[in-house]
C-alpha atoms as a PDB file:
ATOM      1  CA  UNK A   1       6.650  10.599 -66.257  1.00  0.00           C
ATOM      2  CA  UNK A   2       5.586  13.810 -64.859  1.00  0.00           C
ATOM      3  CA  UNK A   3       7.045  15.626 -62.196  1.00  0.00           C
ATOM      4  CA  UNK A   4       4.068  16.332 -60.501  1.00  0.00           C
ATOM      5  CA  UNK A   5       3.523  13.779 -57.503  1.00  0.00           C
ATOM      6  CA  UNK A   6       1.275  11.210 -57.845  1.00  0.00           C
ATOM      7  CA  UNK A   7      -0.303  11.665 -54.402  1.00  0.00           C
ATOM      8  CA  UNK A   8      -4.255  12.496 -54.879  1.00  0.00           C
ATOM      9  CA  UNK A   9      -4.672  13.816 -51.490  1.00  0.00           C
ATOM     10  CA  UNK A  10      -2.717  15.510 -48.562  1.00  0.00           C
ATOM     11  CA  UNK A  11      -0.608  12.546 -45.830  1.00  0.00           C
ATOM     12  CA  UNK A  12      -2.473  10.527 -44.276  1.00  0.00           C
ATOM     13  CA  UNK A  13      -1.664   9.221 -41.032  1.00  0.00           C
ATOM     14  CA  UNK A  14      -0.851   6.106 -42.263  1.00  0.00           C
ATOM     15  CA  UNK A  15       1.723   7.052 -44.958  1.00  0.00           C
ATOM     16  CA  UNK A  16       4.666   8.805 -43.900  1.00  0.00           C
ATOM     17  CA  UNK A  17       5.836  10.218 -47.044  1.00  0.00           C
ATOM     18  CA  UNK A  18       5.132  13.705 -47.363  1.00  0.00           C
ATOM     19  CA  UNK A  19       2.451  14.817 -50.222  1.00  0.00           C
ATOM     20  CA  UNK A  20       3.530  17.646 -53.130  1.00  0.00           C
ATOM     21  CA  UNK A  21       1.067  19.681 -54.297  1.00  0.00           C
ATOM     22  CA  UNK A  22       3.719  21.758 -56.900  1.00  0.00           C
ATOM     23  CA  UNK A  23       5.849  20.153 -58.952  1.00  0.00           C
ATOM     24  CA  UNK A  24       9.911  20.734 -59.637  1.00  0.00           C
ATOM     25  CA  UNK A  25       9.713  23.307 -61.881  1.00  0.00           C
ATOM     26  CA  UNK A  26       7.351  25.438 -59.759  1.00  0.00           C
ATOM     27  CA  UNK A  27      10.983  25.986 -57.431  1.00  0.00           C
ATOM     28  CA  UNK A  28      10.675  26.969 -53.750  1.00  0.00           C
ATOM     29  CA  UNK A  29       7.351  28.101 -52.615  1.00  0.00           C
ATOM     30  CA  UNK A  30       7.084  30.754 -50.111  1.00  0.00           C
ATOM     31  CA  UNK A  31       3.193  31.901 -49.125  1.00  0.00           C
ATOM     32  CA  UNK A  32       2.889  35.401 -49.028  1.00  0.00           C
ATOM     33  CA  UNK A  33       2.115  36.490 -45.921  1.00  0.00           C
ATOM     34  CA  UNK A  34       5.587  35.357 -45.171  1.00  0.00           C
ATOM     35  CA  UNK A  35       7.227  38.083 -47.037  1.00  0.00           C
ATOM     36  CA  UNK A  36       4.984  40.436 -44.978  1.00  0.00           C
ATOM     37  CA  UNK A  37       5.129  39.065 -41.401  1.00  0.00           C
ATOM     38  CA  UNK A  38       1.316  38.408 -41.529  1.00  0.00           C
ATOM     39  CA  UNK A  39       0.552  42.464 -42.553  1.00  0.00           C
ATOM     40  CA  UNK A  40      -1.965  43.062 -44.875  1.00  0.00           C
ATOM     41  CA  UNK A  41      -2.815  46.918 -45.106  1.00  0.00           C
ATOM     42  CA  UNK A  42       0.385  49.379 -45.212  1.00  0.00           C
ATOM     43  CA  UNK A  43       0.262  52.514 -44.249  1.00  0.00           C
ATOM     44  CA  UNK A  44       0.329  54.801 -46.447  1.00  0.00           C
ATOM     45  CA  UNK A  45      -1.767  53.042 -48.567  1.00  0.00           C
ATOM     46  CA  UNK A  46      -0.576  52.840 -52.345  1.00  0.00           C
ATOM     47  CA  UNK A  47      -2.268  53.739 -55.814  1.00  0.00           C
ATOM     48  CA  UNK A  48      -2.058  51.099 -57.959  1.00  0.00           C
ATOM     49  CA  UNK A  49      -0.490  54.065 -60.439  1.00  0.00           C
ATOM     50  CA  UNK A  50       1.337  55.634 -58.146  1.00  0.00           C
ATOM     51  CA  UNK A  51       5.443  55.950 -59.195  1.00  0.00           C
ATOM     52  CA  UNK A  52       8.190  54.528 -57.147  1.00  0.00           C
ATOM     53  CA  UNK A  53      11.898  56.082 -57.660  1.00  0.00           C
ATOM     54  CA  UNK A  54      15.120  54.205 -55.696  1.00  0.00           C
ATOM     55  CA  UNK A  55      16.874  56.441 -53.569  1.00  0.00           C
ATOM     56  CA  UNK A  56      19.696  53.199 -52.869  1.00  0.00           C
ATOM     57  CA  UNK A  57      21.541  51.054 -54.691  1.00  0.00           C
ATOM     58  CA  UNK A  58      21.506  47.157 -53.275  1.00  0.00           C
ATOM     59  CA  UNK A  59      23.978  46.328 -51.368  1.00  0.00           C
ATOM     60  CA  UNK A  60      24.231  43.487 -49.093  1.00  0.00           C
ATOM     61  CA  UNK A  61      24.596  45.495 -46.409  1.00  0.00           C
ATOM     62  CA  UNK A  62      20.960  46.987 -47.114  1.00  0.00           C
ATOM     63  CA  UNK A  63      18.786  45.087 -44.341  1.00  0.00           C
ATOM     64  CA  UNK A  64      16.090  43.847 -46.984  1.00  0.00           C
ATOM     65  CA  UNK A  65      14.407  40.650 -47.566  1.00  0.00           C
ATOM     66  CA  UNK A  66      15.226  39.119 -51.324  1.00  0.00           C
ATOM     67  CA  UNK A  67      11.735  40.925 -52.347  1.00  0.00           C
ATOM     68  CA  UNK A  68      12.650  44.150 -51.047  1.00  0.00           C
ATOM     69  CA  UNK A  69      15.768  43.958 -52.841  1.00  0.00           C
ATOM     70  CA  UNK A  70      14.299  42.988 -56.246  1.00  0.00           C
ATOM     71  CA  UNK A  71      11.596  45.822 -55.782  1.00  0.00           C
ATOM     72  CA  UNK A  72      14.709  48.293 -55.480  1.00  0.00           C
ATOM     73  CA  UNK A  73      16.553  47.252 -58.132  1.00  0.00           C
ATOM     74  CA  UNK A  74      13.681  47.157 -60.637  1.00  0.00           C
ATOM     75  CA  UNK A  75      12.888  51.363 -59.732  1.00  0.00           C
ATOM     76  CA  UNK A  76      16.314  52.198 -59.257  1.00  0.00           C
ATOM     77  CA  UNK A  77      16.882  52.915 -62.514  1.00  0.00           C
ATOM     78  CA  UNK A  78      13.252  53.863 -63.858  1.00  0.00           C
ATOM     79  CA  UNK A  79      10.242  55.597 -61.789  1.00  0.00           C
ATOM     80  CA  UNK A  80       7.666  52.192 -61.858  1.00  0.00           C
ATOM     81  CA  UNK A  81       4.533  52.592 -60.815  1.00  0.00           C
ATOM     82  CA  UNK A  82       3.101  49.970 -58.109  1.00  0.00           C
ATOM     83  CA  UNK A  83       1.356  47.801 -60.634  1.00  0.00           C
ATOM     84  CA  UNK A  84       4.446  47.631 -63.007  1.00  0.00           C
ATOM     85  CA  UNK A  85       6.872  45.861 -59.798  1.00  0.00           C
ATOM     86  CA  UNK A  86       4.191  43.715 -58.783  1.00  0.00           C
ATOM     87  CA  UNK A  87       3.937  42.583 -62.519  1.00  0.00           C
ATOM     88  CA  UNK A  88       7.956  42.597 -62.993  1.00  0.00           C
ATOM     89  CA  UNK A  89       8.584  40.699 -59.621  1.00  0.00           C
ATOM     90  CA  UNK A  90       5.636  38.152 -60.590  1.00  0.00           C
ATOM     91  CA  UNK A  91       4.105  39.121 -56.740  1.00  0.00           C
ATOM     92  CA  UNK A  92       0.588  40.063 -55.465  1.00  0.00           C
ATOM     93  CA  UNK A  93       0.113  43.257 -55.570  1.00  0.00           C
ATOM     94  CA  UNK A  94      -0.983  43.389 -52.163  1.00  0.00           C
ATOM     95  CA  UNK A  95       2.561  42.268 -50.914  1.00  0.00           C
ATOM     96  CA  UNK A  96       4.456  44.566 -52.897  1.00  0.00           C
ATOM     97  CA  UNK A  97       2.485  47.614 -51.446  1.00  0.00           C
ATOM     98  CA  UNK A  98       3.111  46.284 -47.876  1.00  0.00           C
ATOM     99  CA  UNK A  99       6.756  45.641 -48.908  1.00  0.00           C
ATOM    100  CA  UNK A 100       6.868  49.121 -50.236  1.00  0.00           C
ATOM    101  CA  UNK A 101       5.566  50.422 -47.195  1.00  0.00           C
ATOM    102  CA  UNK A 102       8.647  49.161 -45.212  1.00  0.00           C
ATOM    103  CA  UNK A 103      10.915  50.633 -47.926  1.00  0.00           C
ATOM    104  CA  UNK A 104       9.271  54.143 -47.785  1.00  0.00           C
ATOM    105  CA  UNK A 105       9.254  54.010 -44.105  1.00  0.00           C
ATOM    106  CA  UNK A 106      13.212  53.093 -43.839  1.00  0.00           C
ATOM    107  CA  UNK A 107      13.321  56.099 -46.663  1.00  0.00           C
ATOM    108  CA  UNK A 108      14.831  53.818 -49.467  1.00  0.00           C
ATOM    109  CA  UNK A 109      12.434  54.969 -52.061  1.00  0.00           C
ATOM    110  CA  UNK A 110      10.043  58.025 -53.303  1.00  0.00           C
ATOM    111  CA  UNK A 111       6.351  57.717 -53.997  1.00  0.00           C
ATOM    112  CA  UNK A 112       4.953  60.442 -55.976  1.00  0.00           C
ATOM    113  CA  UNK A 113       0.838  59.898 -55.965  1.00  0.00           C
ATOM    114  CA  UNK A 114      -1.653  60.565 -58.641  1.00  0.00           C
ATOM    115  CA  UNK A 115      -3.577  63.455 -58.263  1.00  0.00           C
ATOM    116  CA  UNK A 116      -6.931  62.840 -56.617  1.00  0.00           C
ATOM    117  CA  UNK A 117      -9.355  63.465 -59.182  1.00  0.00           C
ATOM    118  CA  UNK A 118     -10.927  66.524 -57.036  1.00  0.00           C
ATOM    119  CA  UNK A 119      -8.344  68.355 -57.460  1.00  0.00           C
ATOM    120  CA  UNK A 120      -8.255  67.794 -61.187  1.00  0.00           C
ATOM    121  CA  UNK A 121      -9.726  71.085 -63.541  1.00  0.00           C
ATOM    122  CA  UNK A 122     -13.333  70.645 -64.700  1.00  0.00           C
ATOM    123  CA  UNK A 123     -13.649  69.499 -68.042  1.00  0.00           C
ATOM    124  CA  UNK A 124     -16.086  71.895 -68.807  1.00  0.00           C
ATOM    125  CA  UNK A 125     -13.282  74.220 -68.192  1.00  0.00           C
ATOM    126  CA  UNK A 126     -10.175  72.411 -70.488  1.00  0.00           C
ATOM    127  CA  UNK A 127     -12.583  72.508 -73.348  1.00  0.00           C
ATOM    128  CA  UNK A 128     -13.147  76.103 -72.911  1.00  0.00           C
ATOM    129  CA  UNK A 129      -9.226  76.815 -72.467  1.00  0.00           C
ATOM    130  CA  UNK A 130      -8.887  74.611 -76.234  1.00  0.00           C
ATOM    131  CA  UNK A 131     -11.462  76.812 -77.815  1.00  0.00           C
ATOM    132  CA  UNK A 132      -9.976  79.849 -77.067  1.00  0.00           C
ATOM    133  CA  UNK A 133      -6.258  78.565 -77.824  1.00  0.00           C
ATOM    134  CA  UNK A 134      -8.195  77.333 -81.128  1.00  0.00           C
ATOM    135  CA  UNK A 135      -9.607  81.171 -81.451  1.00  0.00           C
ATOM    136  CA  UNK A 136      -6.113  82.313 -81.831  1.00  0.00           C
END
């Protein structure tokens, strides 16, 4: 027998039982905008390659929410970039660069970002500084 319930479609006003639509191994659902108190967009907005370094250790003093926490731990030790946590912690990445917002705001973490590519040499220009290191 599966875990999954049996119920094909959502209650219905005549059965009282309430419908599943996960079953028990899927463990306690929580939606994501909950984790971000309905925010979408943080500010600063983050690179997806952008690295995140842990400037605290967890303690359970620290006022974060479970997320938060797991984010922290996870660059503590290592410089992560964004895509990296939201792959360790199994989260959109969306969520994790709101919750990151909140943890650069209360100054928990670093973020150094990628250099715009604008600001990035010519290639034109590397290729000439290779020949002439070549020349030598």
């Amino acid at each position: 027998m599966s875990a999954v319930s049996q119920q094909p479609h959502p209650q219905s006003p005549s059965d009282p039982s309430p419908a599943r639509w996960y079953d028990d191994a899927a463990g306690p659902m929580v939606r994501p905008y909950t984790m971000t108190g309905g925010r979408t967009r943080p500010e600063p907005e983050f690179d997806l390659i952008a690295l995140v370094v842990g400037d605290v250790d967890v303690t359970p003093e620290l006022p974060v929410g479970p997320e938060q926490a797991a984010l922290l731990r996870l660059c503590r030790a290592n410089a992560l970039s964004v895509a990296e946590l939201a792959a360790e912690t199994d989260l959109p990445v969306g969520v994790v660069r709101v919750l990151l917002g909140d943890l650069l705001d209360a100054e928990y973490i670093r973020v150094s970002r990628p250099v715009p590519p604008a600001l990035l040499p010519d290639e034109h220009i590397l290729q000439e500084v290779i020949d002439g290191l070549r020349a030598l």
